[in-house]
Protein backbone atom coordinates (compact mmCIF):
# COMPACT_ATOMS: atom_id res chain seq x y z
CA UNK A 1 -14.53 -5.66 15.13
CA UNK A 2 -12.68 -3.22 12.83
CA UNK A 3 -12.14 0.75 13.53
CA UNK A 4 -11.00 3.31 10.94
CA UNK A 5 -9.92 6.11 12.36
CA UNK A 6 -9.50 8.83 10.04
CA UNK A 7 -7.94 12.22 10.67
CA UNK A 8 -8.39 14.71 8.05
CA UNK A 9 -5.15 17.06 8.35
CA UNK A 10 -5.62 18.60 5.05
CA UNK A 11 -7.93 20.54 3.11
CA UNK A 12 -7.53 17.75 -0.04
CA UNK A 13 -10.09 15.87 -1.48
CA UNK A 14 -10.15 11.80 0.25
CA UNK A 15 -13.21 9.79 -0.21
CA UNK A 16 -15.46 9.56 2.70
CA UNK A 17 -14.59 7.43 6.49
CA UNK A 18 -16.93 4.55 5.39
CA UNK A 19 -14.70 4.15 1.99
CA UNK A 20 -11.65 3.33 4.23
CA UNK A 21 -13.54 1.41 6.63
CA UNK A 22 -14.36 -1.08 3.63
CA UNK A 23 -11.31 -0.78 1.65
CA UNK A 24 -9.55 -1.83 5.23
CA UNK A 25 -11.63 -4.47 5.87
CA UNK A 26 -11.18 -6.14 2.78
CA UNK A 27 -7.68 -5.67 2.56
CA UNK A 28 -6.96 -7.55 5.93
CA UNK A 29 -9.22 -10.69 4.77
CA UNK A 30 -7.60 -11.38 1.59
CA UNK A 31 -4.32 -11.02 3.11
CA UNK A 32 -5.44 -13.50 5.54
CA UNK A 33 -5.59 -11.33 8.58
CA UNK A 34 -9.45 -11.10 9.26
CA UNK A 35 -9.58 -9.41 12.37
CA UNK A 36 -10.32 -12.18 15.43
CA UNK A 37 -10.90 -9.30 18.22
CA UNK A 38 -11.27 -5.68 18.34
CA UNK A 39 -9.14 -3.99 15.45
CA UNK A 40 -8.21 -0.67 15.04
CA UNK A 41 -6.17 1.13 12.08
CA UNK A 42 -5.37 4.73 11.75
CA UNK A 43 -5.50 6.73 8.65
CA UNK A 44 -4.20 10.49 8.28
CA UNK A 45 -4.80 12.24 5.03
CA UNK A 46 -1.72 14.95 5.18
CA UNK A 47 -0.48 18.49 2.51
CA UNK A 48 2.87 17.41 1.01
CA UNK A 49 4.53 20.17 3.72
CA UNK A 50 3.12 17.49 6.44
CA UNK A 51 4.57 14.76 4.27
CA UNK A 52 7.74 16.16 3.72
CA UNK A 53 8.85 16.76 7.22
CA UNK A 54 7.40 13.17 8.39
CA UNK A 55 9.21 11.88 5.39
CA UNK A 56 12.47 13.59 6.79
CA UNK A 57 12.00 12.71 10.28
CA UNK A 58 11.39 8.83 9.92
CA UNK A 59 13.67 8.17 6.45
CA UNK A 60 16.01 11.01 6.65
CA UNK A 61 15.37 12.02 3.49
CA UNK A 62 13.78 15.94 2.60
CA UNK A 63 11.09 14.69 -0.36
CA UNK A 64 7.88 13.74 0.44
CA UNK A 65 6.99 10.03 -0.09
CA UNK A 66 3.19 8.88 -1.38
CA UNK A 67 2.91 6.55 1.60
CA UNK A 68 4.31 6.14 5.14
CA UNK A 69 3.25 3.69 7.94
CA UNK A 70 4.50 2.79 11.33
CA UNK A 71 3.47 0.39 13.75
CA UNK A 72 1.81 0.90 16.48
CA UNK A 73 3.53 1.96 19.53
């Protein structure tokens, strides 16, 4: 019922799809929010130049920021 997507957008070292795929999973049931139907979530491992200019476009601000999310659209 769950889907990681992961897009690799930098050359940095991330552990391995299947490490998400868990890490996800586990996160949404002891928040409460098994997933009851198909479930997808969307991971992109991005350089700090990537980071910087989402960072900037979102926030408004021109520093890079450990973690972003939006919802889905």
């Amino acid at each position: 019922m769950l889907t990681v997507d992961v897009q690799r957008e930098s050359s940095l070292e991330a552990p391995e799809d299947d490490s998400f795929e868990t890490a996800a999973a586990l996160a949404l049931r002891v928040a409460g929010r098994a997933p009851t139907r198909p479930t997808e979530v969307s991971l992109r491992i991005i350089d700090e130049a990537e980071m910087k200019t989402l960072n900037h476009r979102f926030r408004g601000k021109a520093s890079p920021a450990a973690v972003r999310s939006f919802p889905a659209e």
